[in-house]
PDB file of N, CA and C in Angstrom:
ATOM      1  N   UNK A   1      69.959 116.062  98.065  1.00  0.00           N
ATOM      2  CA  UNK A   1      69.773 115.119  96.972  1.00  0.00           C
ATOM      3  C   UNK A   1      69.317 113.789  97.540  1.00  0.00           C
ATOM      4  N   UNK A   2      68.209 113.308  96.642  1.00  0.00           N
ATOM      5  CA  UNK A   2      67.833 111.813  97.365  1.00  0.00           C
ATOM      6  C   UNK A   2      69.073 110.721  97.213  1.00  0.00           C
ATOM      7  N   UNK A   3      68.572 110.171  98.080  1.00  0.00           N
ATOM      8  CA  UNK A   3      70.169 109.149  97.989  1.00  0.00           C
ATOM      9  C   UNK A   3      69.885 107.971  97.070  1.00  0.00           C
ATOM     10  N   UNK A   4      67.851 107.877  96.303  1.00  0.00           N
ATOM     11  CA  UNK A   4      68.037 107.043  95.350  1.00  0.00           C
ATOM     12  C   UNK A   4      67.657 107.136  94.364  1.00  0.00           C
ATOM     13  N   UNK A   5      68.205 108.904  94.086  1.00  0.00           N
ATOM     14  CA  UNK A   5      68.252 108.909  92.391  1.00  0.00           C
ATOM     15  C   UNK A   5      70.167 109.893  92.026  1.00  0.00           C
ATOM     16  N   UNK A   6      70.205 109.059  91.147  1.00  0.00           N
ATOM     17  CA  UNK A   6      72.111 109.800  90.777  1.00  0.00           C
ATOM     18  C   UNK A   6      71.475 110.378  89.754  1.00  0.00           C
ATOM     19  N   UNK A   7      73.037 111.325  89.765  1.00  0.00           N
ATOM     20  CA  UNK A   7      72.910 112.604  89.300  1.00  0.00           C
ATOM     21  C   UNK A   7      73.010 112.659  87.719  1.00  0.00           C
ATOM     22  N   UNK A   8      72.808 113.483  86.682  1.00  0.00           N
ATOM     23  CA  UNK A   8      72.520 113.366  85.636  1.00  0.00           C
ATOM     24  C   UNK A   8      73.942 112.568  84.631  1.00  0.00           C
ATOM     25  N   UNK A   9      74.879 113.418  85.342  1.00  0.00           N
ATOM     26  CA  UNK A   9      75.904 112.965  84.661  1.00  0.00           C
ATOM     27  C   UNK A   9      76.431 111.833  85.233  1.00  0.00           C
ATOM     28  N   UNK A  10      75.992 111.527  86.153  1.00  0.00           N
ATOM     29  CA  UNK A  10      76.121 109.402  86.216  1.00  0.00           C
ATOM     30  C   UNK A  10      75.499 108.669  86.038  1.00  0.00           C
ATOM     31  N   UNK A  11      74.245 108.981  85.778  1.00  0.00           N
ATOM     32  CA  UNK A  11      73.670 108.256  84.826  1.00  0.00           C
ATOM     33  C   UNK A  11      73.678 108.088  83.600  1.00  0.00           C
ATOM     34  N   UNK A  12      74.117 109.257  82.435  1.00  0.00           N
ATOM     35  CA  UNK A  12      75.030 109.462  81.384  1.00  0.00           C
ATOM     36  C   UNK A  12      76.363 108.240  81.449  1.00  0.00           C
ATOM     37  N   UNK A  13      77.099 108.477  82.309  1.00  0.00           N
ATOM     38  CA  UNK A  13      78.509 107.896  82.753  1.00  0.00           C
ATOM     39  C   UNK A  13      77.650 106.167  82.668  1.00  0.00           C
ATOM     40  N   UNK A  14      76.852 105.540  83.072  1.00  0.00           N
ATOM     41  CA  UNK A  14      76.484 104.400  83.770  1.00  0.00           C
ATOM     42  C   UNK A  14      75.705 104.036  82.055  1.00  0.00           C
ATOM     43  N   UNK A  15      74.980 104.670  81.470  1.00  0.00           N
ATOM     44  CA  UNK A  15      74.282 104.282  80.246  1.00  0.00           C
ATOM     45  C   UNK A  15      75.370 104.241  79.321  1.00  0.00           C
ATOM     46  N   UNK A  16      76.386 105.540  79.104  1.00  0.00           N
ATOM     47  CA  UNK A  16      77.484 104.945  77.989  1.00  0.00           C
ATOM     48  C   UNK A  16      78.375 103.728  78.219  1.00  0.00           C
ATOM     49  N   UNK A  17      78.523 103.164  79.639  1.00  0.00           N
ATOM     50  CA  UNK A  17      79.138 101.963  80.037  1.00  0.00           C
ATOM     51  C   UNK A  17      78.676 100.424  79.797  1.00  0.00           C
ATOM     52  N   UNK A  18      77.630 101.119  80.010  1.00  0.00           N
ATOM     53  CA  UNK A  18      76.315 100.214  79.580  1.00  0.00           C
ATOM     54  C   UNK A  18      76.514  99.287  77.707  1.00  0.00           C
ATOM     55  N   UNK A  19      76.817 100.747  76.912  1.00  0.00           N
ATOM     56  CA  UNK A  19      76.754 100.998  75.711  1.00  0.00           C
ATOM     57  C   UNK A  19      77.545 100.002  75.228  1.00  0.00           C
ATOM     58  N   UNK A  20      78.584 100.534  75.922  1.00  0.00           N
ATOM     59  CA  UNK A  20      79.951  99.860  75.759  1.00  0.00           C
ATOM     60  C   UNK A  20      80.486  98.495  76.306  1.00  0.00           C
ATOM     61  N   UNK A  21      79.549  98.154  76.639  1.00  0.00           N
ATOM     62  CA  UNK A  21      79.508  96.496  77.580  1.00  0.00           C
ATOM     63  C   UNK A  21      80.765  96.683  78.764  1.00  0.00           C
ATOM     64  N   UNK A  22      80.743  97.531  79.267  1.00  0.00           N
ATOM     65  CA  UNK A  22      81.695  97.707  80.236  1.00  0.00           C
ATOM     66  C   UNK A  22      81.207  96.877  81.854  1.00  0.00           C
ATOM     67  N   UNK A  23      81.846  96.534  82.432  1.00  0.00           N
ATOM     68  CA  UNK A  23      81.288  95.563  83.802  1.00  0.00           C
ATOM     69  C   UNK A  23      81.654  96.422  84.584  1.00  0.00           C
ATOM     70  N   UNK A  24      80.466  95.924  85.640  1.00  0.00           N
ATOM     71  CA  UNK A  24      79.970  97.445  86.694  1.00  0.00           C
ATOM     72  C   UNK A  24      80.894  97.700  87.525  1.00  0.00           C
ATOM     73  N   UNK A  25      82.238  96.603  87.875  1.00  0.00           N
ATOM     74  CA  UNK A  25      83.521  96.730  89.014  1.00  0.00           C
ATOM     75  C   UNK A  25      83.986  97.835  87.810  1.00  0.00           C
ATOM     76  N   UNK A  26      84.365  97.791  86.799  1.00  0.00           N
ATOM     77  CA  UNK A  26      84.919  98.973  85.962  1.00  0.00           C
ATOM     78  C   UNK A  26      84.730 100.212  86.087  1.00  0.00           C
ATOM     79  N   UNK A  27      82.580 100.134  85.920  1.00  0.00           N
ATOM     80  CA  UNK A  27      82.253 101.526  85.707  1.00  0.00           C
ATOM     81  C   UNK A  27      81.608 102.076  87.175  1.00  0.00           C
ATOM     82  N   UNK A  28      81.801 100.978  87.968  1.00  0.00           N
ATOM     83  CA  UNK A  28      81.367 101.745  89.281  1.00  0.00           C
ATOM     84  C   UNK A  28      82.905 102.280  89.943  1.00  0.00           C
ATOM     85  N   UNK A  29      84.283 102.195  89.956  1.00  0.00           N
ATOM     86  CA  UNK A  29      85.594 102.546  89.700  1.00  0.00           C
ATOM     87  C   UNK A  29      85.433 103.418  89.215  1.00  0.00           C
ATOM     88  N   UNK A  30      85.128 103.704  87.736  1.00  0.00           N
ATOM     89  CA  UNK A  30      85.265 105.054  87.065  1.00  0.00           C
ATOM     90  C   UNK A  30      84.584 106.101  87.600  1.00  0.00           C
ATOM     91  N   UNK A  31      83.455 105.419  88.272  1.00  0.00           N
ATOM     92  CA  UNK A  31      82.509 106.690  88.668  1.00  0.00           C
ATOM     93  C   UNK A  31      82.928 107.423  89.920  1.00  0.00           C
ATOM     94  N   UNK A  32      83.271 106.549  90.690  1.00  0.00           N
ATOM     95  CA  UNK A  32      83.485 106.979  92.064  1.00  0.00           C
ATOM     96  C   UNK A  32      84.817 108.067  92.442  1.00  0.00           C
ATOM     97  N   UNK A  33      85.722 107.794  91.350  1.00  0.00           N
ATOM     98  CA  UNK A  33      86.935 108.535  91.168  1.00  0.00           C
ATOM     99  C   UNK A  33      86.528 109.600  90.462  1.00  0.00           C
ATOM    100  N   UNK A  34      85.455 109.656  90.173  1.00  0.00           N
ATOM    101  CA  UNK A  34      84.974 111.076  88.991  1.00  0.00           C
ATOM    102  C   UNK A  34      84.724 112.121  89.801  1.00  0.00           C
ATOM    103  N   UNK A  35      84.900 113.540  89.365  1.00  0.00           N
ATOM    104  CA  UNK A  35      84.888 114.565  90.197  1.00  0.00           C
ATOM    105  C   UNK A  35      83.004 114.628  90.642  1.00  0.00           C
ATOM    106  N   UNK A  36      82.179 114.361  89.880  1.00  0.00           N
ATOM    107  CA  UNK A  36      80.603 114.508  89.880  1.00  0.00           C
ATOM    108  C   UNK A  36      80.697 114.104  91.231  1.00  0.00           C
ATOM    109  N   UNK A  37      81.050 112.653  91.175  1.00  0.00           N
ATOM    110  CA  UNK A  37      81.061 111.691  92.947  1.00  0.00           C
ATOM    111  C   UNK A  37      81.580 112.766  93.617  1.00  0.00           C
ATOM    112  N   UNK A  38      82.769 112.987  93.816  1.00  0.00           N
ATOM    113  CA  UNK A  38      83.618 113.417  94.752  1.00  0.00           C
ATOM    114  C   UNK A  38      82.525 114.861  95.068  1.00  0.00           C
ATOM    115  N   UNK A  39      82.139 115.612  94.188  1.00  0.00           N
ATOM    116  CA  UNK A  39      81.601 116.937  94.737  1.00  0.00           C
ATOM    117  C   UNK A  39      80.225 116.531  94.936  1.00  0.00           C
ATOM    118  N   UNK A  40      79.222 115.658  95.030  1.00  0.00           N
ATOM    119  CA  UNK A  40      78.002 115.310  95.253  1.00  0.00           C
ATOM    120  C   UNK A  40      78.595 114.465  96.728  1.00  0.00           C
ATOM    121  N   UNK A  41      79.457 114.022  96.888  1.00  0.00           N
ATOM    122  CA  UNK A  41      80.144 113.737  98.048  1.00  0.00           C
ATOM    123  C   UNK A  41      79.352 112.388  98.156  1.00  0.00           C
ATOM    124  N   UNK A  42      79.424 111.268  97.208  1.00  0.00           N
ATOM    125  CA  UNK A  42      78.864 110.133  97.497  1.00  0.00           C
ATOM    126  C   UNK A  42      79.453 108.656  96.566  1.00  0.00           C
ATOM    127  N   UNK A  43      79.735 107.806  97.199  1.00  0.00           N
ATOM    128  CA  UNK A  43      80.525 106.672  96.479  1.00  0.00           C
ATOM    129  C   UNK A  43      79.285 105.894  96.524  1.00  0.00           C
ATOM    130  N   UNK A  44      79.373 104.985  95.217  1.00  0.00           N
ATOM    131  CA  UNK A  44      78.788 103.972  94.867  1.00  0.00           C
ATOM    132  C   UNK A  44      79.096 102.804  94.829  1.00  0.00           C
ATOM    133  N   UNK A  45      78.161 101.580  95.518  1.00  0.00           N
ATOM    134  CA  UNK A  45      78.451 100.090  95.489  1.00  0.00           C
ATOM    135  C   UNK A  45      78.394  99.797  93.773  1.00  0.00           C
ATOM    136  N   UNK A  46      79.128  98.685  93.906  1.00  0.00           N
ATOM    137  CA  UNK A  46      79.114  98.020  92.525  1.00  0.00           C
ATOM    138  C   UNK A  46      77.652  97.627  92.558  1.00  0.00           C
ATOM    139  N   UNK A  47      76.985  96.972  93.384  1.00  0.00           N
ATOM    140  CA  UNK A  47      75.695  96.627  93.668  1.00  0.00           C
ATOM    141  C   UNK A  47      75.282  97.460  92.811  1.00  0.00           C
ATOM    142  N   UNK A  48      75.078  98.971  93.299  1.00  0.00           N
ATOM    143  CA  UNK A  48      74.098 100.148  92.814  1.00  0.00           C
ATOM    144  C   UNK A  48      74.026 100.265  91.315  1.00  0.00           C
ATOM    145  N   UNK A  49      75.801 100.555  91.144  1.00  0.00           N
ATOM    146  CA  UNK A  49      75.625 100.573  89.444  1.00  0.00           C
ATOM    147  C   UNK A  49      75.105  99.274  88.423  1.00  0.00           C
ATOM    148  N   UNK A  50      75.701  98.011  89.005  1.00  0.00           N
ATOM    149  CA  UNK A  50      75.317  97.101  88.440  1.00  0.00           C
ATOM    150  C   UNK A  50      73.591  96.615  88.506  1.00  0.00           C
ATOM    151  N   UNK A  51      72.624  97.025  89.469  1.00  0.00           N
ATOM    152  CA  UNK A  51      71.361  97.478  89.039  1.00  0.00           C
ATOM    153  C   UNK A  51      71.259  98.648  87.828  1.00  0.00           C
ATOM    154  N   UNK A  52      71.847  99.444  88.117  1.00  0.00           N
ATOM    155  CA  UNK A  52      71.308 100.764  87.029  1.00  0.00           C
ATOM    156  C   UNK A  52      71.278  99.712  85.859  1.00  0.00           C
ATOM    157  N   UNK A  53      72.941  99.215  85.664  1.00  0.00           N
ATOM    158  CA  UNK A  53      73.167  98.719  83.835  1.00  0.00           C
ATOM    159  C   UNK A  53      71.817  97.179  83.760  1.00  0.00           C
ATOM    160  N   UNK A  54      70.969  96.850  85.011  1.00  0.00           N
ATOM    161  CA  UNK A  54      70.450  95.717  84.628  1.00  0.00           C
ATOM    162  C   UNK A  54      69.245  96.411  84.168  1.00  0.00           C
ATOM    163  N   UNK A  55      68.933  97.611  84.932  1.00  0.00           N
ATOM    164  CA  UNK A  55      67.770  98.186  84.127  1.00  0.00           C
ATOM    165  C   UNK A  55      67.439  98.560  82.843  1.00  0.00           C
ATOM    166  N   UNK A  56      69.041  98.885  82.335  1.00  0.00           N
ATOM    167  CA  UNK A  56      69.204  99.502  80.712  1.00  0.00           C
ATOM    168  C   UNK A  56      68.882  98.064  79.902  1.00  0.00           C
ATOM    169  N   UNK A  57      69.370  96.963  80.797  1.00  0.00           N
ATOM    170  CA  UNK A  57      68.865  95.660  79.910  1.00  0.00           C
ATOM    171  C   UNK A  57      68.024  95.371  79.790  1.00  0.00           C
ATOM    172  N   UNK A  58      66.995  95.449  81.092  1.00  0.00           N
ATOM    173  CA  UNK A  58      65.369  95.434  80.478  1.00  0.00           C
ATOM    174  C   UNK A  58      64.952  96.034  80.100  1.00  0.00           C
ATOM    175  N   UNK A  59      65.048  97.421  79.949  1.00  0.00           N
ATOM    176  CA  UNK A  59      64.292  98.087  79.112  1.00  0.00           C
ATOM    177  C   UNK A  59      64.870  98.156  77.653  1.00  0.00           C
ATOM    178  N   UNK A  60      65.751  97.759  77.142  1.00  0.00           N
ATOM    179  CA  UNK A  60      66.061  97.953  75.863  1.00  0.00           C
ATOM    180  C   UNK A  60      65.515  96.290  75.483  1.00  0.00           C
ATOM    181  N   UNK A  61      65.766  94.986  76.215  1.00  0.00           N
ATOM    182  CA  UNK A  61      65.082  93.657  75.989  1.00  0.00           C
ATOM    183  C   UNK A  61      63.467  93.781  75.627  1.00  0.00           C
ATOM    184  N   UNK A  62      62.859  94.488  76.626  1.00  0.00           N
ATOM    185  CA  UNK A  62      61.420  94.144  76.602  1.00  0.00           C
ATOM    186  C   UNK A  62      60.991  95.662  76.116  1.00  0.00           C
ATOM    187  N   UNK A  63      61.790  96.413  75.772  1.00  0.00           N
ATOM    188  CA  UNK A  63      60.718  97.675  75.316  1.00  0.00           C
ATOM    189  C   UNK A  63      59.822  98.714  76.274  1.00  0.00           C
ATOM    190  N   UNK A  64      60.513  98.823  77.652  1.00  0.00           N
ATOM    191  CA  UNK A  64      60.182  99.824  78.516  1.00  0.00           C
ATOM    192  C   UNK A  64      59.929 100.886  78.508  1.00  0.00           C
TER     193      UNK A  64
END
């Protein structure tokens, strides 16, 4: 697996957090404790997720 694309269901996990105005120390926590992480065998910086949720902001801002 490339190391810079996550897997379907964390990106699911990262867009409903998103949804939910959840902050990325939260949903990068939730993720990393999630079995998806644990069996893809890879933890995520808050960094990482908190890009993903800035992307959901531009593209829902400017129409991406």
């Amino acid at each position: 697996m490339s190391s810079s694309t996550f897997p379907t269901r964390i990106k699911q996990m990262i867009e409903t957090a998103w949804k939910n105005e959840e902050t990325a120390v939260e949903t990068t926590t939730r993720i990393n404790d999630s079995l998806t992480a644990r069996k893809h065998g890879v933890r995520y910086s808050v960094r990482q997720i908190a890009a993903a949720m800035a992307w959901h902001t531009i593209r829902d801002r400017y129409g991406i």
